[in-house]
C-alpha atoms as a PDB file:
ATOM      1  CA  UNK A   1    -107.681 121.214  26.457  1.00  0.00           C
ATOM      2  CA  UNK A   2    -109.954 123.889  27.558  1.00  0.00           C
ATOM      3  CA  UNK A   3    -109.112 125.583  30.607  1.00  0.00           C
ATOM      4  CA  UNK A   4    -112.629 125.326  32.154  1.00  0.00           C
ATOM      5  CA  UNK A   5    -112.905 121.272  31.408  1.00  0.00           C
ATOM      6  CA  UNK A   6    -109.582 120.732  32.682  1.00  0.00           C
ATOM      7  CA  UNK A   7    -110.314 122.014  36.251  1.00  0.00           C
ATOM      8  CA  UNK A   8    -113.340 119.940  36.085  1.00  0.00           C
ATOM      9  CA  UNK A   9    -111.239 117.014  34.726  1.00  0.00           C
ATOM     10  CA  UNK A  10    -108.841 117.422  37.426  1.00  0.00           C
ATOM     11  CA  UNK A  11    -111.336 118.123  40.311  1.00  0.00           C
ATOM     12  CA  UNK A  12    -109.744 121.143  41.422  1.00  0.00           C
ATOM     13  CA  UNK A  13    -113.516 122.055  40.951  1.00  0.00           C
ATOM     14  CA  UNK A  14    -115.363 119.976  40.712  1.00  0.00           C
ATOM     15  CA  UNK A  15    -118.557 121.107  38.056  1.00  0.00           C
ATOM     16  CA  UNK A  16    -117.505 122.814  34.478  1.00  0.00           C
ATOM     17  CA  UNK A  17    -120.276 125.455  35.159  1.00  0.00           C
ATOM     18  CA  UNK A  18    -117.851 126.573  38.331  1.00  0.00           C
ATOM     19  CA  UNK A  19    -115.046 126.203  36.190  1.00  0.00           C
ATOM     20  CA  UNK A  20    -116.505 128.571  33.782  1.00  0.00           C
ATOM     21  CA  UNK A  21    -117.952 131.134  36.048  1.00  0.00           C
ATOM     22  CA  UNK A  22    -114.540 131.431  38.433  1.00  0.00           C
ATOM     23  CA  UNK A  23    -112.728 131.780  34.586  1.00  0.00           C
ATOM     24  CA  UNK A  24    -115.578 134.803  33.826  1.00  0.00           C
ATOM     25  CA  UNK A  25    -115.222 136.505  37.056  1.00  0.00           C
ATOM     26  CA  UNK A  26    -111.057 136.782  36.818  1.00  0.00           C
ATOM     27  CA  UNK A  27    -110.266 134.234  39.126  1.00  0.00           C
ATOM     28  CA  UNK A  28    -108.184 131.911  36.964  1.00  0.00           C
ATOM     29  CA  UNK A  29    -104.439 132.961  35.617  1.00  0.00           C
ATOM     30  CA  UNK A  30    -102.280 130.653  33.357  1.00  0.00           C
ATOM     31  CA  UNK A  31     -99.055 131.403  33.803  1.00  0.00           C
ATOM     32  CA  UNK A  32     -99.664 135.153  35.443  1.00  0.00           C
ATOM     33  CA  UNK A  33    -102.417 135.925  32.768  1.00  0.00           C
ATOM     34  CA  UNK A  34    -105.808 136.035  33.473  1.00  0.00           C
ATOM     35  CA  UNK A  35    -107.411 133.459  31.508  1.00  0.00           C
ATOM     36  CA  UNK A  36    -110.681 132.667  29.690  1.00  0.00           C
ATOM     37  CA  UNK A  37    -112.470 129.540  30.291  1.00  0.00           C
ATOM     38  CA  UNK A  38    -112.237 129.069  26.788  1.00  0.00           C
ATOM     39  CA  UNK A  39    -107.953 129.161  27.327  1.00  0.00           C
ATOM     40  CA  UNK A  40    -105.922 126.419  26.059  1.00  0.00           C
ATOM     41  CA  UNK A  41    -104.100 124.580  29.180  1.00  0.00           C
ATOM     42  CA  UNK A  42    -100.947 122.325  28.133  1.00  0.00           C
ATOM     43  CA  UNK A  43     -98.181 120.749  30.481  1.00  0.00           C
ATOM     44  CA  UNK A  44     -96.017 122.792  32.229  1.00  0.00           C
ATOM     45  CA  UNK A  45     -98.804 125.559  32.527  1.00  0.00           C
ATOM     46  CA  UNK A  46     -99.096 126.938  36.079  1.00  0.00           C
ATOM     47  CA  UNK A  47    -102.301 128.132  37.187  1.00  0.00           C
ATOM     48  CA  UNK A  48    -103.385 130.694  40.094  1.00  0.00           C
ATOM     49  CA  UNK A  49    -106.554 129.449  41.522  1.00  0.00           C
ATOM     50  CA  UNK A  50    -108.980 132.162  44.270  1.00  0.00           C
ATOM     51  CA  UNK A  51    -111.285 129.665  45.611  1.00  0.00           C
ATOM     52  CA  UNK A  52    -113.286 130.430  48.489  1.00  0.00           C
ATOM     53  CA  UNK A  53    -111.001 133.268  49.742  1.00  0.00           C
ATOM     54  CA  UNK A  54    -107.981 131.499  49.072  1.00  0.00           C
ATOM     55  CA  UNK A  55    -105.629 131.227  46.305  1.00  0.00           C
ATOM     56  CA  UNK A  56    -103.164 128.393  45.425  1.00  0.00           C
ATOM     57  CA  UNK A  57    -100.607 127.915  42.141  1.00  0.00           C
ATOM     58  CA  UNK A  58    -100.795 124.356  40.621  1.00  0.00           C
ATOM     59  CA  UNK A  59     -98.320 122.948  37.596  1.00  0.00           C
ATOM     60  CA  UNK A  60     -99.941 121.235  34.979  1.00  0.00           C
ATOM     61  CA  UNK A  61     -98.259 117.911  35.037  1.00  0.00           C
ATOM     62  CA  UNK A  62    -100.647 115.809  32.912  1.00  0.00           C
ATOM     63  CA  UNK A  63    -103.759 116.811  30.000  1.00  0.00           C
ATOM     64  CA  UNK A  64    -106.214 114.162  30.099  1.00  0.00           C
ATOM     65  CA  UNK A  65    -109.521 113.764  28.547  1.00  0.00           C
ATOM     66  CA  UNK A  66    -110.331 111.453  31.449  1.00  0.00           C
ATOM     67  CA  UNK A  67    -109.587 110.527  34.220  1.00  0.00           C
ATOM     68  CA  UNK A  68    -110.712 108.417  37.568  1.00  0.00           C
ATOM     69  CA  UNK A  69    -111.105 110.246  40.971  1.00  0.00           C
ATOM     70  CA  UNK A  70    -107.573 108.078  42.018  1.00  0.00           C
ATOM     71  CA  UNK A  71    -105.854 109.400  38.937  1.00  0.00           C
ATOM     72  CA  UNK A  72    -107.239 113.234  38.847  1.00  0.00           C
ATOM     73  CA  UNK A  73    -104.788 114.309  42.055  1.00  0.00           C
ATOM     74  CA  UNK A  74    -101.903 113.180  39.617  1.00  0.00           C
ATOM     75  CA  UNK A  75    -102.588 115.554  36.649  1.00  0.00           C
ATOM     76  CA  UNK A  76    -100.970 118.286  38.949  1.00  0.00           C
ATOM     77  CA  UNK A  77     -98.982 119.941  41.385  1.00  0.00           C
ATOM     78  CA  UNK A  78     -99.659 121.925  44.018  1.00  0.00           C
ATOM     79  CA  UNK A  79     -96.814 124.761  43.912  1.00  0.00           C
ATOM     80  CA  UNK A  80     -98.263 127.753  46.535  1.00  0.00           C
ATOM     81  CA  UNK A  81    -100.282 126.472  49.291  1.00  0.00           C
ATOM     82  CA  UNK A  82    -103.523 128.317  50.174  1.00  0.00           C
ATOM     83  CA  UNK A  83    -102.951 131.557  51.397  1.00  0.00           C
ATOM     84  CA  UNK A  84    -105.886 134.109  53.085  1.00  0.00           C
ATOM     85  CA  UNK A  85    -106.617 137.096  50.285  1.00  0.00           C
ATOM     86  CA  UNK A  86    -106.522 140.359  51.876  1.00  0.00           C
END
């Protein structure tokens, strides 16, 4: 799955057009790589998020075209908690 529909999928963010901008501006690494929106995710991935000032590390656990709002929380794993960039 795309990297940019699987954030959007998952609600770590929660519109594709976010997705795809925080993938454009370098904010996105799969597995310590900086990644295109257009980047394959697949389970086991991990993924370095900078949100807002922040970054966190997430393991893919599930890839799912769809999923409910309940169910989105389970297709991964927080890893590093959000930590101030600086």
């Amino acid at each position: 799955m795309r990297l940019d529909k699987y954030l959007k999928v998952s609600r770590i963010i929660k519109r594709r057009t976010v997705a795809n901008e925080a993938c454009t501006a370098g904010r996105v690494d799969i597995n310590g790589k900086t990644a295109k929106a257009s980047s394959e995710v697949k389970e086991g991935d991990m993924l370095s998020i900078l949100l807002g000032g922040r970054r966190f590390t997430v393991r893919v656990l599930s890839v799912q075209e769809h999923a409910a709002k309940a169910d989105a929380s389970s297709m991964y794993e927080v890893i590093g908690d959000a930590i101030p960039e600086g």
